[in-house]
N, C-alpha and C. Protein backbone atom coordinates (compact mmCIF):
# COMPACT_ATOMS: atom_id res chain seq x y z
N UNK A 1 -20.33 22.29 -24.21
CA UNK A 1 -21.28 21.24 -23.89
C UNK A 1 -20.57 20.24 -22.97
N UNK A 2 -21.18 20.02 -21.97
CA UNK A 2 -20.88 18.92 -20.69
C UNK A 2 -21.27 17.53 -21.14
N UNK A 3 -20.42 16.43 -21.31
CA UNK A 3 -21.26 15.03 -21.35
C UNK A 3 -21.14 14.80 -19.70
N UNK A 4 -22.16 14.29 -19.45
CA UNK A 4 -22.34 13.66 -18.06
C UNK A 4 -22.57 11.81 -18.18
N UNK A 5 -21.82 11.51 -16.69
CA UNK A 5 -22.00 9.81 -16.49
C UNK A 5 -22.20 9.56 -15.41
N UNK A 6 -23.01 8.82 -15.21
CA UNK A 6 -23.11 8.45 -13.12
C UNK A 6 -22.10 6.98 -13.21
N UNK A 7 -21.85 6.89 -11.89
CA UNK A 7 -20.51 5.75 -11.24
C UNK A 7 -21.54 5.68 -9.82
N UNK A 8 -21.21 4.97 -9.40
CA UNK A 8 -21.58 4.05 -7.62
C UNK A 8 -20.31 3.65 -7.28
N UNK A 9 -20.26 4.19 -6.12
CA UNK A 9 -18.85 3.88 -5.27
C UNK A 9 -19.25 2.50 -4.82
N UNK A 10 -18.29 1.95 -5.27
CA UNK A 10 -18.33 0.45 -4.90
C UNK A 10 -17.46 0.16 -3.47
N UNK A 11 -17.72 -0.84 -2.50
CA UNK A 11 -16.82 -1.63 -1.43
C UNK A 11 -15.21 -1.24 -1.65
N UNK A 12 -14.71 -1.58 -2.34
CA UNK A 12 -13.57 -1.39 -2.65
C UNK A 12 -12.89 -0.19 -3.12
N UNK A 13 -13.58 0.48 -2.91
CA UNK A 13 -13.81 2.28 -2.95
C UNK A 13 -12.93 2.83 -2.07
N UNK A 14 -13.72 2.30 -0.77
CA UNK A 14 -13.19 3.08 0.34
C UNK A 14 -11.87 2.62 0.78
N UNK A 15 -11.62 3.61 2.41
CA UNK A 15 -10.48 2.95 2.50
C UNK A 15 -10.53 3.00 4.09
N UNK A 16 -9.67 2.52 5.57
CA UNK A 16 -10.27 1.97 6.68
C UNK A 16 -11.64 2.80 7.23
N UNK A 17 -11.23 4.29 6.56
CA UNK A 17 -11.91 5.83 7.51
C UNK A 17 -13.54 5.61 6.77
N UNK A 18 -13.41 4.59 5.63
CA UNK A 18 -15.04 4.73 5.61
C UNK A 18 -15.45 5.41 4.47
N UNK A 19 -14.05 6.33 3.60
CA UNK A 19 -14.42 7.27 2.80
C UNK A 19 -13.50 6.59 1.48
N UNK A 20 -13.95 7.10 0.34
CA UNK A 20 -12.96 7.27 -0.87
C UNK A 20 -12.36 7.50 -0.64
N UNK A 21 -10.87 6.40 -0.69
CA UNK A 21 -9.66 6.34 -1.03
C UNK A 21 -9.43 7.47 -2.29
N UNK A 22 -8.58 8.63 -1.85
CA UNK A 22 -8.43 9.34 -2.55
C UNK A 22 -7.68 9.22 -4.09
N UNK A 23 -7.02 8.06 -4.78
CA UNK A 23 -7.03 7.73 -5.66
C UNK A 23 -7.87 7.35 -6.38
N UNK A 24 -8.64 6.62 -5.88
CA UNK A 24 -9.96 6.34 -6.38
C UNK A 24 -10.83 7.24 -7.58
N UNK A 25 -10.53 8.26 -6.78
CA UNK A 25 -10.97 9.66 -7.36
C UNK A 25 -10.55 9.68 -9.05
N UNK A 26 -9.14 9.57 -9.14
CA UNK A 26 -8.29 9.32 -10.76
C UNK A 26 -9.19 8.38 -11.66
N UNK A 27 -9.18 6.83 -10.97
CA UNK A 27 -10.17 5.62 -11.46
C UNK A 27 -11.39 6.23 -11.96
N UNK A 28 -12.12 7.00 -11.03
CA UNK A 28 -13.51 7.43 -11.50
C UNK A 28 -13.37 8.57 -12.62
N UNK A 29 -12.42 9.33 -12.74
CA UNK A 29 -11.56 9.95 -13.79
C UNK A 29 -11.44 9.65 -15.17
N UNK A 30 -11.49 8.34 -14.88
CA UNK A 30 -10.58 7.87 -16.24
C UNK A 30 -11.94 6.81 -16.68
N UNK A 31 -12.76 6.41 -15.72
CA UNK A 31 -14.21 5.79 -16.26
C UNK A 31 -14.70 6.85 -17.17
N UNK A 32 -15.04 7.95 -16.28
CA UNK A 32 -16.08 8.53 -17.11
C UNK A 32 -15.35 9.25 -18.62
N UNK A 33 -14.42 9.23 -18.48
CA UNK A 33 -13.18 9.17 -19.87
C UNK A 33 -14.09 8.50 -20.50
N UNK A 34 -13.68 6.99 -20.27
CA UNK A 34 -14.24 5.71 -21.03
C UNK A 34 -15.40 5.89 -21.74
N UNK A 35 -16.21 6.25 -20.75
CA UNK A 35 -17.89 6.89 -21.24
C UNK A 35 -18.07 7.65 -22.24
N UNK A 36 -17.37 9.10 -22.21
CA UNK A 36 -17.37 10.00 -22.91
C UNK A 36 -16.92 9.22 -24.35
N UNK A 37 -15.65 8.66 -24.16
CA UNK A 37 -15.37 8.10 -25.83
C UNK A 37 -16.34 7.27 -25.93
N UNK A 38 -16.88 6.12 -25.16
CA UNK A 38 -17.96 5.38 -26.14
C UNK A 38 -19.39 6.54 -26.25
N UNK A 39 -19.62 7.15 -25.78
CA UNK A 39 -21.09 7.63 -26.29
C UNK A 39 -20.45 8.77 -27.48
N UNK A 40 -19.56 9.40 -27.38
CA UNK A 40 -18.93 10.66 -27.81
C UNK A 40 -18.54 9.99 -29.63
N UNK A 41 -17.19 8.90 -28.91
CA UNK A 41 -16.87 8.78 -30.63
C UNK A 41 -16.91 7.32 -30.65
N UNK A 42 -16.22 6.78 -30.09
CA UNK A 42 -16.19 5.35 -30.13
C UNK A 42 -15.81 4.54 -28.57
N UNK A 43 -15.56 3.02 -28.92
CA UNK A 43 -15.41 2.54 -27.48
C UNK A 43 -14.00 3.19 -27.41
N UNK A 44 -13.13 3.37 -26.52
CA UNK A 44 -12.30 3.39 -26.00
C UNK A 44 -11.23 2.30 -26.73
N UNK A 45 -11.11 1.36 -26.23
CA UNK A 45 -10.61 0.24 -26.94
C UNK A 45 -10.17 0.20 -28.41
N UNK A 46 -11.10 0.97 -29.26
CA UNK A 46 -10.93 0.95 -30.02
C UNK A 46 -9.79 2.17 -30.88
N UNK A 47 -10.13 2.94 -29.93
CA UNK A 47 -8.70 4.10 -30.35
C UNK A 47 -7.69 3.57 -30.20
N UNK A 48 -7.13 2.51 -28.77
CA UNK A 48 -5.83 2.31 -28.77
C UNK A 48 -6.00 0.96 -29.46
N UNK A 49 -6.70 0.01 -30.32
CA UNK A 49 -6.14 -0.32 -30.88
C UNK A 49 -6.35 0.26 -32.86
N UNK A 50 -6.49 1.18 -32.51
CA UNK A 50 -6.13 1.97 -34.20
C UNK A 50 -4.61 2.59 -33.72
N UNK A 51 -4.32 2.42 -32.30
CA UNK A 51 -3.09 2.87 -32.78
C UNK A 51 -2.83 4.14 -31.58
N UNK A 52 -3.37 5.16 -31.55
CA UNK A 52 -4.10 6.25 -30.69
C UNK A 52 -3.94 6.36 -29.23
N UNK A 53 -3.11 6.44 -29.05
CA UNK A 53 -3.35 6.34 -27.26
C UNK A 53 -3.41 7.93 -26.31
N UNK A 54 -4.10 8.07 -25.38
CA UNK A 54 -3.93 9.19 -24.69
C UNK A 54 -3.80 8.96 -23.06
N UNK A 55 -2.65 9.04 -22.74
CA UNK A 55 -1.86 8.70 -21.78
C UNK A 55 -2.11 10.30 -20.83
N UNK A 56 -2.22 10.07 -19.73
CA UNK A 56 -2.57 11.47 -18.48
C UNK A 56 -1.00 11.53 -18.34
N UNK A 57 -0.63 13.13 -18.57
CA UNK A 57 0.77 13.62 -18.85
C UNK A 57 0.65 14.44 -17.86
N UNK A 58 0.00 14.98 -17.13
CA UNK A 58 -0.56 15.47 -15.73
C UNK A 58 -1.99 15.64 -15.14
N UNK A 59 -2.29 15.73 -13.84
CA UNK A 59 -3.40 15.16 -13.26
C UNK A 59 -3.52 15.72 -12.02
N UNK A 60 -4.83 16.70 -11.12
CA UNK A 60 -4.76 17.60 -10.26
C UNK A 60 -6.42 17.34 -9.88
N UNK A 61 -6.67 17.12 -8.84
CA UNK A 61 -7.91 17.19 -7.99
C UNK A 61 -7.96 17.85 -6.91
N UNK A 62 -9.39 18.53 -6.63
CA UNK A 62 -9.44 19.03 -5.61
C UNK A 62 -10.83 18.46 -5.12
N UNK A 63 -10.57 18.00 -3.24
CA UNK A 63 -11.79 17.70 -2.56
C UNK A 63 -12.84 18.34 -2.06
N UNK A 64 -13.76 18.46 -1.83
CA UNK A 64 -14.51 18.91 -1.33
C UNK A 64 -15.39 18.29 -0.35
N UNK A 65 -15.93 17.28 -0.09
CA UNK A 65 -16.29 16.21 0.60
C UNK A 65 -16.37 14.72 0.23
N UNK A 66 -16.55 14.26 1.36
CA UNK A 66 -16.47 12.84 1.53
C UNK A 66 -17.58 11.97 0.22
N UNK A 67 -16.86 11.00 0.10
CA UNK A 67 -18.10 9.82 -0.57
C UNK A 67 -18.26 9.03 -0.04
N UNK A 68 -18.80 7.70 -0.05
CA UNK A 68 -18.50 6.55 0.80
C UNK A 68 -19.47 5.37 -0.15
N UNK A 69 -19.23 4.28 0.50
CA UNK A 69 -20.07 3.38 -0.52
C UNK A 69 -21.35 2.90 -0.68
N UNK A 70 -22.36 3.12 -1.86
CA UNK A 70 -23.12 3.15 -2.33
C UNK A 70 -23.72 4.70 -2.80
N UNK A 71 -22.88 5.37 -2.51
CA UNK A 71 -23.04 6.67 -3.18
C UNK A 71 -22.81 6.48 -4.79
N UNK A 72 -23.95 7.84 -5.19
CA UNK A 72 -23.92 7.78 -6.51
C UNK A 72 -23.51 9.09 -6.91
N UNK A 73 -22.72 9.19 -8.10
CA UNK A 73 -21.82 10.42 -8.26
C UNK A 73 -22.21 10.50 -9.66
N UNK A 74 -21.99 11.98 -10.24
CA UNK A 74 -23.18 12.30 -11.50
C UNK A 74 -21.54 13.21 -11.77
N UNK A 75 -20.66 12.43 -12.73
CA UNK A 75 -19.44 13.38 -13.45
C UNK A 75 -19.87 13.86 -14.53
N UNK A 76 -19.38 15.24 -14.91
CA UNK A 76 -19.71 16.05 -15.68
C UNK A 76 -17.69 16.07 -16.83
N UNK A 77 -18.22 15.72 -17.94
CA UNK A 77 -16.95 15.61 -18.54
C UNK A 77 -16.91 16.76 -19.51
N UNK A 78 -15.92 17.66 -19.36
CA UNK A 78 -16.00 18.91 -20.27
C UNK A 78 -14.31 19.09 -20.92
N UNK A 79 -13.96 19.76 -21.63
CA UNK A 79 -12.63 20.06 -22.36
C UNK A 79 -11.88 21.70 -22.13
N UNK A 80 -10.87 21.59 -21.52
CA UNK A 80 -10.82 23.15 -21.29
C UNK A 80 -9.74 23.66 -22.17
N UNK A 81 -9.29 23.06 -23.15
CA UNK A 81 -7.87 23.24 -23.68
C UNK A 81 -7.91 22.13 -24.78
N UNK A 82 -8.09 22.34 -26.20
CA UNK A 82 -6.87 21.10 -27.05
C UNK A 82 -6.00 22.07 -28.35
N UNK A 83 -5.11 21.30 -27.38
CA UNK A 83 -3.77 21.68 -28.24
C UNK A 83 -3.50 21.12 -29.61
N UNK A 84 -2.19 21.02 -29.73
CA UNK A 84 -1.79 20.03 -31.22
C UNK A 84 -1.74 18.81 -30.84
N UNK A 85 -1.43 18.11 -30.16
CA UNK A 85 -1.10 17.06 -29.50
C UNK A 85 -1.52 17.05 -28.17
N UNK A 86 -2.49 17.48 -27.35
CA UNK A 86 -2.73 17.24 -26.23
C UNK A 86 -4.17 17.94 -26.22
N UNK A 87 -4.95 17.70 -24.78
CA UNK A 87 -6.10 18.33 -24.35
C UNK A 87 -6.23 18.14 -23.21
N UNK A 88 -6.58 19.06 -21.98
CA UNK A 88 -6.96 18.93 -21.31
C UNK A 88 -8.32 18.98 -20.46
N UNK A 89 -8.75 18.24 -19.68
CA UNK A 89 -10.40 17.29 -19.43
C UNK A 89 -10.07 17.82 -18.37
N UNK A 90 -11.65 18.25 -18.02
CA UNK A 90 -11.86 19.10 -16.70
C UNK A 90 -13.03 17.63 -16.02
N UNK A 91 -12.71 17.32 -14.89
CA UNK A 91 -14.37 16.11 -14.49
C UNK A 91 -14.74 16.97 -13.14
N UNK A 92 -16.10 17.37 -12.95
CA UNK A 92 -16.66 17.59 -11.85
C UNK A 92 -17.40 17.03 -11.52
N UNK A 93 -17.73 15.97 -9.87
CA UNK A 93 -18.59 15.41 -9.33
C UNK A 93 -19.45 15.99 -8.80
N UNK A 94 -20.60 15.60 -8.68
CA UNK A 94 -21.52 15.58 -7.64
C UNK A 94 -22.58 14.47 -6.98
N UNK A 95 -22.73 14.53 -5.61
CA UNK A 95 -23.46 13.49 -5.37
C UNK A 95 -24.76 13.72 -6.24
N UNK A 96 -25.20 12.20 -6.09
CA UNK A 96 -26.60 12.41 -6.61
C UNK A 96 -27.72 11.62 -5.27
N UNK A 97 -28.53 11.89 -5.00
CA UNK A 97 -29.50 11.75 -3.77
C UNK A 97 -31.04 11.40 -4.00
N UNK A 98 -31.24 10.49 -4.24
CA UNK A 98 -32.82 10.34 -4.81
C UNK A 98 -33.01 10.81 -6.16
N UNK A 99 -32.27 10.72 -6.65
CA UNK A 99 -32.42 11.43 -8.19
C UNK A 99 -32.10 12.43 -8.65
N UNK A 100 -31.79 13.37 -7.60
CA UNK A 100 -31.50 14.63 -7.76
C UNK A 100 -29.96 14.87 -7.48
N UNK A 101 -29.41 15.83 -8.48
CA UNK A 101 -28.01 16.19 -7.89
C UNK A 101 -28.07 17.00 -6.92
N UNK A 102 -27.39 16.92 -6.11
CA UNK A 102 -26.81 17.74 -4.50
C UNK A 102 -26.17 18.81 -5.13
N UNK A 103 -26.30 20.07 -4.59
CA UNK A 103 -25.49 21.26 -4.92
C UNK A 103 -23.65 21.15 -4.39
N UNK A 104 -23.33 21.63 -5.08
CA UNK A 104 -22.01 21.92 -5.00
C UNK A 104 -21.29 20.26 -4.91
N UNK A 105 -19.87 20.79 -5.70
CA UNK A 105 -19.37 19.98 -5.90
C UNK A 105 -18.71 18.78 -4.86
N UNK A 106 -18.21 17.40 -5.09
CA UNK A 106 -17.27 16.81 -4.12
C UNK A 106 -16.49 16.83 -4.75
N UNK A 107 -16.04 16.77 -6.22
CA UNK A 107 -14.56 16.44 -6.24
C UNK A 107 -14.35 17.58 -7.58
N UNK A 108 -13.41 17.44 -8.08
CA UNK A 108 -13.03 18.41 -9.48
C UNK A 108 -11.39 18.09 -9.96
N UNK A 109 -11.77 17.56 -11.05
CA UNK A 109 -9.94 17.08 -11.27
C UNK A 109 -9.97 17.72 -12.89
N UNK A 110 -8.46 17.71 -12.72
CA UNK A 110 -7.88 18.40 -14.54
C UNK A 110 -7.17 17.11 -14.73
N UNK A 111 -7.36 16.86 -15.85
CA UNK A 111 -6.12 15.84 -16.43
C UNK A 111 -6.00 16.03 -17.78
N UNK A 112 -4.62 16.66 -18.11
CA UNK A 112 -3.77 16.67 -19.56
C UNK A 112 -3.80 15.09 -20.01
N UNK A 113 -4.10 15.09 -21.14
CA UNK A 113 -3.87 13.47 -21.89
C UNK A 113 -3.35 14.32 -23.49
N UNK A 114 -2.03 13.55 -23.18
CA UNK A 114 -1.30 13.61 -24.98
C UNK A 114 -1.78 12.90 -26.03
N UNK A 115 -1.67 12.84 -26.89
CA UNK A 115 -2.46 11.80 -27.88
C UNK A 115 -1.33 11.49 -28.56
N UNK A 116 -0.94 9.94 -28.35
CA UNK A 116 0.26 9.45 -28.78
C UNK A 116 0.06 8.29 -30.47
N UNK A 117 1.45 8.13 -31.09
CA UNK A 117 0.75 6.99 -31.68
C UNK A 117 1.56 5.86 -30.80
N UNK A 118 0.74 4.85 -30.47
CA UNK A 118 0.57 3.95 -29.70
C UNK A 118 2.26 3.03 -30.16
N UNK A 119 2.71 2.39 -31.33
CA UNK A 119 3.73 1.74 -31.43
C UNK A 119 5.25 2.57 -31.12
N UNK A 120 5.15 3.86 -31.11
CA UNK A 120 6.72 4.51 -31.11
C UNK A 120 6.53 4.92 -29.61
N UNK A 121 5.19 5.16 -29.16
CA UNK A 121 4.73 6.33 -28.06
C UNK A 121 5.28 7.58 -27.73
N UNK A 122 5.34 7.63 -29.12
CA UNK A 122 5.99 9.56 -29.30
C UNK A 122 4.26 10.02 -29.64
N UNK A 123 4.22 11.60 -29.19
CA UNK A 123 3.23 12.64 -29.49
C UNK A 123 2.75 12.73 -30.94
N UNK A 124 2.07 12.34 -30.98
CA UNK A 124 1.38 12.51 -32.37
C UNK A 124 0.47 13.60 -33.17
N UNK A 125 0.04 14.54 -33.77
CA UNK A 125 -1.18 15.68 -33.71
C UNK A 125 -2.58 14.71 -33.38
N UNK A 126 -3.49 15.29 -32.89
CA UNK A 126 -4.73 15.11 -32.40
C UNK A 126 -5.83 14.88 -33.98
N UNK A 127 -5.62 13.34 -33.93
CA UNK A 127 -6.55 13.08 -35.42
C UNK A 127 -7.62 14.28 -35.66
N UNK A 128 -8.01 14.51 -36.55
CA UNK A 128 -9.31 15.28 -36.83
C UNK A 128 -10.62 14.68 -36.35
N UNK A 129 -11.07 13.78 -36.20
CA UNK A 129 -12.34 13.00 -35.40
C UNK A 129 -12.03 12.85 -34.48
N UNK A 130 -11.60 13.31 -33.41
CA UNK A 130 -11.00 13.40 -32.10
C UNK A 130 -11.10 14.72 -31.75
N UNK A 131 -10.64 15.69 -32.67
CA UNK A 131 -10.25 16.70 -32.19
C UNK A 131 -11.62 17.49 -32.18
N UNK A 132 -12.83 17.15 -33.65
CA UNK A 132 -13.78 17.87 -33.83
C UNK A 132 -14.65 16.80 -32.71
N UNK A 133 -14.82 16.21 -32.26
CA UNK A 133 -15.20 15.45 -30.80
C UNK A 133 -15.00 16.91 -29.26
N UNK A 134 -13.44 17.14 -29.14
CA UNK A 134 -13.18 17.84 -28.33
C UNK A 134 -13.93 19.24 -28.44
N UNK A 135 -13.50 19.97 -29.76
CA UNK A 135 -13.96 21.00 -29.29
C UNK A 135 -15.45 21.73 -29.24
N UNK A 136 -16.31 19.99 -29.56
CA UNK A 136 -17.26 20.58 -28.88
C UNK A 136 -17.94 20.57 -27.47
N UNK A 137 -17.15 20.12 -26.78
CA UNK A 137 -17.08 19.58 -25.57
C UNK A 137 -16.33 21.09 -24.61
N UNK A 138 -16.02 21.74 -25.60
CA UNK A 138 -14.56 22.99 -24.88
C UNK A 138 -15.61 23.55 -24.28
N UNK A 139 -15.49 24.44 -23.19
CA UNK A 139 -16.11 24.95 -22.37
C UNK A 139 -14.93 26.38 -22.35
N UNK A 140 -16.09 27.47 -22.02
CA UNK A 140 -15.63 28.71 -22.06
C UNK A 140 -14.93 29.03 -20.99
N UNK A 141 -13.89 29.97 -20.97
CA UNK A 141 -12.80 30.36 -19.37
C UNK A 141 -14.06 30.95 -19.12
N UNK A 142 -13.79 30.11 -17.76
CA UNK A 142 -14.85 31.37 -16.75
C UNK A 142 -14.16 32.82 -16.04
């Protein structure tokens, strides 16, 4: 199962060429993160302060076209992997255009996040309400 979130590229998005600053890309990454835990389990906030943190232990995108600002982007947040201590989050964009999503993708990133406990920031196992969160989110190898 896919949770999905829309984002609007904001002014400060871009960068001189007119397009998403390709970091940017991570930011919108790590929003729709945000999203997923508040609709999924809880706010965000609230994991790291129970303690909980999940820190991006690696991180890989690939482009496909341009965005620019006032575009609206429709991320698709899915799980391709959780480990004992880690999982890795697959996000795929797409524009969205009058309401409708645009075929094929603009962006597609992986990011590993460890699940630490927050005071030692050593690896911790993946609480059980976290983990039964993830794997229903896991998505099948294609």
């Amino acid at each position: 199962m896919t949770f999905h979130t829309r984002l609007k590229v904001r002014f400060g998005d871009e960068d001189h060429a007119r397009i998403v600053y390709f970091p940017r890309f991570f930011h919108f990454f790590h929003c729709a993160f945000e999203d997923f835990f508040e609709a999924e389990i809880h706010p965000y906030r609230e994991s790291l302060d129970a303690q909980v943190g999940w820190p991006a232990v690696h991180a890989e995108a690939d482009f496909s076209s341009p965005l620019r600002f006032g575009d609206l982007v429709d991320f698709g947040v899915s799980v391709e992997r959780v480990g004992k201590s880690s999982a890795t989050f697959l996000y795929e964009g797409k524009k969205v255009v009058d309401g409708v999503l645009e075929e094929g993708l603009v962006v597609r990133g992986r990011i590993v996040v460890a699940c630490i406990e927050m005071g030692s920031m050593r690896a911790q196992a993946i609480p059980d309400r976290y983990r039964a969160v993830f794997e229903r989110h896991l998505i099948s190898p294609a």
